[in-house]
Protein backbone atom coordinates (compact mmCIF):
# COMPACT_ATOMS: atom_id res chain seq x y z
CA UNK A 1 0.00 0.00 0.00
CA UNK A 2 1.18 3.60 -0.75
CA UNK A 3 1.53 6.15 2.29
CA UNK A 4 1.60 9.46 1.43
CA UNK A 5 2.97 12.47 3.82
CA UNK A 6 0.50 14.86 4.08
CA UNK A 7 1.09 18.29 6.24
CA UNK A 8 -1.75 19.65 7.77
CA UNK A 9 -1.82 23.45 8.46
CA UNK A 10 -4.17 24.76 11.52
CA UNK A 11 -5.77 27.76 11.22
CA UNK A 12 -4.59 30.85 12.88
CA UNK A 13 -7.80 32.85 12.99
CA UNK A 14 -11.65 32.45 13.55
CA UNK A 15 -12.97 31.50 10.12
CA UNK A 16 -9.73 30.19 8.41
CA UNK A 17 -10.10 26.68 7.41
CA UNK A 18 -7.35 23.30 7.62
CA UNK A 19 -5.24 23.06 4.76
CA UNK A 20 -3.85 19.87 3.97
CA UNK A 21 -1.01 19.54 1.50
CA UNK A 22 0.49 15.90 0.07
CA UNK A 23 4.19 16.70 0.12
CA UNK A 24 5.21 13.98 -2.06
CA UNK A 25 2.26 13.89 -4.62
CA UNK A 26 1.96 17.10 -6.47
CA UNK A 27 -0.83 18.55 -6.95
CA UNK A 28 -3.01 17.21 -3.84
CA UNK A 29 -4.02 20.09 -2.00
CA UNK A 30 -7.23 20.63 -0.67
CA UNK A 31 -8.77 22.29 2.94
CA UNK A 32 -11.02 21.33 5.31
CA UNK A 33 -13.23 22.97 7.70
CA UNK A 34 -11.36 20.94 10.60
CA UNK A 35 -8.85 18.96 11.06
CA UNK A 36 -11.53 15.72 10.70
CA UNK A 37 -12.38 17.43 7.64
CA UNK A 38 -9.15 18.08 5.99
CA UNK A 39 -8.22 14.38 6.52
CA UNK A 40 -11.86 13.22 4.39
CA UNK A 41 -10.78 15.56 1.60
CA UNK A 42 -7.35 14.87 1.36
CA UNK A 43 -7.84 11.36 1.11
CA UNK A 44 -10.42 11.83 -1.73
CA UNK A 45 -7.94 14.05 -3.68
CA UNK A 46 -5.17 11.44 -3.70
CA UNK A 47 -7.78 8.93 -5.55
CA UNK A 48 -8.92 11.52 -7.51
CA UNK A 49 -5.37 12.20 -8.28
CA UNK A 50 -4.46 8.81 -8.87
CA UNK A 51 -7.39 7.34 -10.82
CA UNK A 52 -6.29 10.49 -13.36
CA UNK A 53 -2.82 9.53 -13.08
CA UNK A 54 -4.12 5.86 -14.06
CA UNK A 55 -6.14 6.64 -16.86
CA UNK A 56 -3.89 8.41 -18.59
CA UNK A 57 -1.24 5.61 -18.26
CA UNK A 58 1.00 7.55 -16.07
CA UNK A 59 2.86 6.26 -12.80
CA UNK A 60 2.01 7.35 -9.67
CA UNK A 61 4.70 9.39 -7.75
CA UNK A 62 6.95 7.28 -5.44
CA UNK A 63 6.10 7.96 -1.74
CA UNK A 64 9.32 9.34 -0.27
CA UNK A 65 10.68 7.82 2.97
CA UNK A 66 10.94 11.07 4.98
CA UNK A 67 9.54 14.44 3.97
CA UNK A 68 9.70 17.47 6.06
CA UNK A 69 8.01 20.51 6.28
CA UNK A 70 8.73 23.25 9.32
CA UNK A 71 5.71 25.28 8.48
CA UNK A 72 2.99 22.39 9.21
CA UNK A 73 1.60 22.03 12.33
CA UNK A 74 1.18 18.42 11.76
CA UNK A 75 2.72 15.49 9.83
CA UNK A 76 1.48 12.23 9.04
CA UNK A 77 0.91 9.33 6.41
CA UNK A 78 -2.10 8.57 4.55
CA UNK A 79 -2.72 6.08 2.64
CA UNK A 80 -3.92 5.52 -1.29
CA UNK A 81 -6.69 3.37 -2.32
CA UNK A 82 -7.31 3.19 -5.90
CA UNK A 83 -9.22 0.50 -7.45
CA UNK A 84 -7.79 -1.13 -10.70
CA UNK A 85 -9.90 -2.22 -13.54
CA UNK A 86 -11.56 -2.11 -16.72
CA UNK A 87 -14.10 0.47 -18.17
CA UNK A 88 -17.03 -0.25 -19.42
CA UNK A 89 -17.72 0.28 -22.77
C-alpha cells in the first residue's frame, strides 16, 4: 500500500479553514473545515489524483521515505486506495 505524507496546516484565525497539502504527490491540496475534515478531503484528492494519473497511463509518484516541512503544524501518512480495472464500454 502507498503512504503518502501529508502536512496539515491549523488555522490561525476564527474563520480560516485546515489546509492539507500531500508533500510527495503534487498537486493534492485541498482544505477542510477541521482537522476531521481536511483528513476526508485529502484522502479523496489522492484517488482523484491517482485514478487520473491511471487513466492516462502515467505512474504514480513514489512515496518518499521522509519528507519534512517546518511550516505544518502536523505530519502524518495517509494512505492511497485506488481501485484497478476495466471500463465499461
Amino acid at each position: 500500500m502507498l503512504r503518502y505524507h501529508v502536512a496539515y496546516f491549523l488555522p490561525h484565525a476564527p474563520g480560516e479553514m485546515v489546509v492539507a497539502e500531500a508533500l510527495d504527490f503534487p498537486g493534492a491540496v485541498t482544505q477542510g473545515f477541521d482537522l476531521s475534515d481536511a483528513r476526508l478531503m485529502i484522502a479523496s484528492a489522492l484517488e482523484d489524483l491517482a485514478q487520473a494519473l491511471l487513466e492516462d497511463g502515467k505512474a504514480l509518484p513514489v512515496p518518499a521515505d521522509d519528507v519534512q516541512n517546518p511550516e505544518a503544524d502536523l505530519i502524518e501518512l495517509v494512505p492511497l486506495s485506488v481501485h484497478a480495472g476495466t471500463a465499461l464500454r
